[in-house]
N, C-alpha and C. Protein backbone atom coordinates (compact mmCIF):
# COMPACT_ATOMS: atom_id res chain seq x y z
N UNK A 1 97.30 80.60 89.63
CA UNK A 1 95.90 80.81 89.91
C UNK A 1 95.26 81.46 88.70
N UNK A 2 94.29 80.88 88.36
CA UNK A 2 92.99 81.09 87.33
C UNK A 2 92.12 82.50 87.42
N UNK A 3 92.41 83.60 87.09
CA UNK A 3 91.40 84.05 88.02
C UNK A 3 89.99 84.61 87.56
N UNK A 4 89.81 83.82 86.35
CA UNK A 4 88.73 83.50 85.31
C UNK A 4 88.21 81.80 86.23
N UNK A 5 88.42 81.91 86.66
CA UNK A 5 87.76 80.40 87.66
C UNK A 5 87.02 81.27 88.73
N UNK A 6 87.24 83.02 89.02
CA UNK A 6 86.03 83.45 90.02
C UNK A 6 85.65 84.83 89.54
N UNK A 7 85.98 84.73 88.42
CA UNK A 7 85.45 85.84 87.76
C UNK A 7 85.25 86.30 86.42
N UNK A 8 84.58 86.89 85.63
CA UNK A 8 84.60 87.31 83.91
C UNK A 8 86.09 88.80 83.57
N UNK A 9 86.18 88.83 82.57
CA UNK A 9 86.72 90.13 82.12
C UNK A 9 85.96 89.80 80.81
N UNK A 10 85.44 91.68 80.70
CA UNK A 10 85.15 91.94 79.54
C UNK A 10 86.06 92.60 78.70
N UNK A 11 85.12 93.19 77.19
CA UNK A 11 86.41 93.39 76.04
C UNK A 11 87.64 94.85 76.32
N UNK A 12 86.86 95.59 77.74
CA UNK A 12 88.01 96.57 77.66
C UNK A 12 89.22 95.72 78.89
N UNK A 13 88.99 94.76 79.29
CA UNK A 13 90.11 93.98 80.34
C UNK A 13 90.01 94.36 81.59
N UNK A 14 88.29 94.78 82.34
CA UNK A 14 87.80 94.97 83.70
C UNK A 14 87.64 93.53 83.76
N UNK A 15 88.08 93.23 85.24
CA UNK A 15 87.28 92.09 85.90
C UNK A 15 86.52 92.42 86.78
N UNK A 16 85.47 91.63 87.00
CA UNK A 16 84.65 91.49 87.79
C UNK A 16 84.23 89.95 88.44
N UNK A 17 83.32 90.06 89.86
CA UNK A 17 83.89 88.59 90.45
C UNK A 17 82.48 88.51 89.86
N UNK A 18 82.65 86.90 90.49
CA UNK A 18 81.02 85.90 89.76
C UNK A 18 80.40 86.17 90.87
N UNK A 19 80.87 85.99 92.16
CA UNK A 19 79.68 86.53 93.68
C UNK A 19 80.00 87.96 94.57
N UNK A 20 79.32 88.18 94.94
CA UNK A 20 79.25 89.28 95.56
C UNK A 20 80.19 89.20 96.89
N UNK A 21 80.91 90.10 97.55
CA UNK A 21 81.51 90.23 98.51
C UNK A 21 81.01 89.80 99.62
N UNK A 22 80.32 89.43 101.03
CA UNK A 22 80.06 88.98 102.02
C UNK A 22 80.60 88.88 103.05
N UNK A 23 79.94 89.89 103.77
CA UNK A 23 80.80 90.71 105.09
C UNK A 23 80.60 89.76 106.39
N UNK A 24 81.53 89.69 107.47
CA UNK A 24 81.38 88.68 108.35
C UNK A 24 80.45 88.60 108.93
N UNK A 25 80.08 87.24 109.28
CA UNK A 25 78.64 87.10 110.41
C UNK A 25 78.33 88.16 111.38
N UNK A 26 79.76 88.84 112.36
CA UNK A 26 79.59 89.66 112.97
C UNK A 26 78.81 91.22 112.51
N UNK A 27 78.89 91.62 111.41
CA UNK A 27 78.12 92.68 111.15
C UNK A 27 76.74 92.35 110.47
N UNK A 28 76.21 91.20 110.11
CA UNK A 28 74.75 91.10 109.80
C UNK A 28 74.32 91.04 110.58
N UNK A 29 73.04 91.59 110.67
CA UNK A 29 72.18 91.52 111.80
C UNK A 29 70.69 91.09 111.46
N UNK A 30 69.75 90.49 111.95
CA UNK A 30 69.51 90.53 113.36
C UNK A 30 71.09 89.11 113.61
N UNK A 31 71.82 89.35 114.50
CA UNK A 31 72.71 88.37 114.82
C UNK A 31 72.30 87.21 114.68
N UNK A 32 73.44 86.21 114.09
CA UNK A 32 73.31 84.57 113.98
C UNK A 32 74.08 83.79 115.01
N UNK A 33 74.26 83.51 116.32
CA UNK A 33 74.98 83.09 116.86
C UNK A 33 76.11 81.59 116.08
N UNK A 34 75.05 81.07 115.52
CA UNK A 34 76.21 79.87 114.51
C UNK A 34 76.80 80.58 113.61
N UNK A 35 76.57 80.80 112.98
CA UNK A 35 77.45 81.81 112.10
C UNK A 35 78.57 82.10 112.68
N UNK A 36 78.71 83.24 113.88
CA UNK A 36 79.82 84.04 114.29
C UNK A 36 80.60 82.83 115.23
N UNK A 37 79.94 81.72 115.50
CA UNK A 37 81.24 80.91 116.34
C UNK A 37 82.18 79.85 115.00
N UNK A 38 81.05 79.74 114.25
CA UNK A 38 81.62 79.66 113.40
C UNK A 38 82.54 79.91 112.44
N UNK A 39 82.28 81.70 112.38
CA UNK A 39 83.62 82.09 111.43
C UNK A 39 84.78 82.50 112.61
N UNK A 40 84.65 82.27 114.01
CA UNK A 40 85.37 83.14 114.98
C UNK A 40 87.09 82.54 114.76
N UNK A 41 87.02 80.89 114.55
CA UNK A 41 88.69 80.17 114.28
C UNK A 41 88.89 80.90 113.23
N UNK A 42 88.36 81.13 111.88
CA UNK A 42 88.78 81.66 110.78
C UNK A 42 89.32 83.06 111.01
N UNK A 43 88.45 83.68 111.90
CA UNK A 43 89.39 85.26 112.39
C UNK A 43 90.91 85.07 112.78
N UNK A 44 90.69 84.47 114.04
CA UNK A 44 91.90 84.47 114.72
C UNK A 44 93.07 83.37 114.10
N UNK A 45 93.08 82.31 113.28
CA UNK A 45 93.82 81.31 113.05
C UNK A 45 94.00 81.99 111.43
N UNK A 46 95.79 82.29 110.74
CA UNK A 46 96.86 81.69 111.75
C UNK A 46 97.28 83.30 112.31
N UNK A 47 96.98 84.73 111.45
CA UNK A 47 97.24 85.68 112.03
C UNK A 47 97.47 86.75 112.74
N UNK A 48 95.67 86.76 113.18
CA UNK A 48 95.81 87.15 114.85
C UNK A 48 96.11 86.44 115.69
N UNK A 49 96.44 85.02 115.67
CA UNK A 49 97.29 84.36 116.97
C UNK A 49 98.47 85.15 117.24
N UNK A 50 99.49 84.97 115.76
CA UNK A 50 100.76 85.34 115.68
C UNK A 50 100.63 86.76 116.16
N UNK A 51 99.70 87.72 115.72
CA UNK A 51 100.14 89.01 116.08
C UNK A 51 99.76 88.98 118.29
N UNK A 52 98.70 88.06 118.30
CA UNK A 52 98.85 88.49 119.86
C UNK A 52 100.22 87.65 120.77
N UNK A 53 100.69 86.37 120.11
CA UNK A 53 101.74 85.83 120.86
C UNK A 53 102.99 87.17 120.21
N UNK A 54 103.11 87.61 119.67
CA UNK A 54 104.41 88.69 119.58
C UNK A 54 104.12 89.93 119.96
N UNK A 55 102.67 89.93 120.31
CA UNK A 55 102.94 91.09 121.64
C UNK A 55 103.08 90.82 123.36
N UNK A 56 102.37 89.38 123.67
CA UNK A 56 102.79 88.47 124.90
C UNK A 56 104.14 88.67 124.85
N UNK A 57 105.30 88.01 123.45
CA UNK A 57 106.35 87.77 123.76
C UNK A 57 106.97 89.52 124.21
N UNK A 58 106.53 90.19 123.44
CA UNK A 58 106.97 91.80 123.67
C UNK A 58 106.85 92.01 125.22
N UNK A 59 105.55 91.82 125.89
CA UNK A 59 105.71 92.96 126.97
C UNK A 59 106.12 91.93 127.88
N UNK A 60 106.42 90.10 127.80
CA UNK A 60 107.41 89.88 128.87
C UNK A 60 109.16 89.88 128.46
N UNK A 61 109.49 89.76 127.49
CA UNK A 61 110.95 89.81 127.48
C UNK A 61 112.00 91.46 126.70
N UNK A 62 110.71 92.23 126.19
CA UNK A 62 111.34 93.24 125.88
C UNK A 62 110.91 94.55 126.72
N UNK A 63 109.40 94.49 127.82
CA UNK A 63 109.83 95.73 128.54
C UNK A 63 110.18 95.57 129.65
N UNK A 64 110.34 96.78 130.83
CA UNK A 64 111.06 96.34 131.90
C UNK A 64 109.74 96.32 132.83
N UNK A 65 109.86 95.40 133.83
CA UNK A 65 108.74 95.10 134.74
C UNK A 65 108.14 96.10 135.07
N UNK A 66 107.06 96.40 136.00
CA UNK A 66 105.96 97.41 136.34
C UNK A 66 106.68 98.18 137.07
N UNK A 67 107.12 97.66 138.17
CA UNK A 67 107.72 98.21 139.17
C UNK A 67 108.82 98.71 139.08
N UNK A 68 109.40 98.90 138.24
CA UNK A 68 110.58 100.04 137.99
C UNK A 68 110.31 101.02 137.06
C-alpha cells in the first residue's frame, strides 16, 4: 500500500491525509435517515456479527442454564 496515494509528507517526514476524517451518519445531525441505513451493513458486517455470534455461542454452550 501507497500511502502517498491518500496523503502528502512534507520535508520533516509528517504525513498528512488529502481529506478530512468523516464521522458516521449517526452523529451528524439534523439526522439523514439514508445515510444511516446506509452505512448500518458497513457497521455490523464482518465484525460486529462475529463479535455478537461468539457471545450467542458463549451464553448457550459455555454457561450453565438459568435455572441452576
Amino acid at each position: 500500500m501507497d500511502d502517498l496515494a491518500y496523503g502528502i509528507r512534507n520535508k520533516r517526514g509528517d504525513w498528512a491525509p488529502n481529506e478530512l476524517v468523516k464521522p458516521a451518519p449517526i452523529w451528524l445531525f439534523p439526522l439523514q435517515p439514508k445515510a444511516i441505513l446506509k452505512w448500518l451493513p458497513a457497521f455490523f458486517w464482518p465484525y460486529n456479527i462475529l463479535f455478537m455470534l461468539s457471545a450467542v455461542a458463549w451464553w448457550f454452550f459455555a454457561l450453565p442454564p438459568p435455572e441452576s
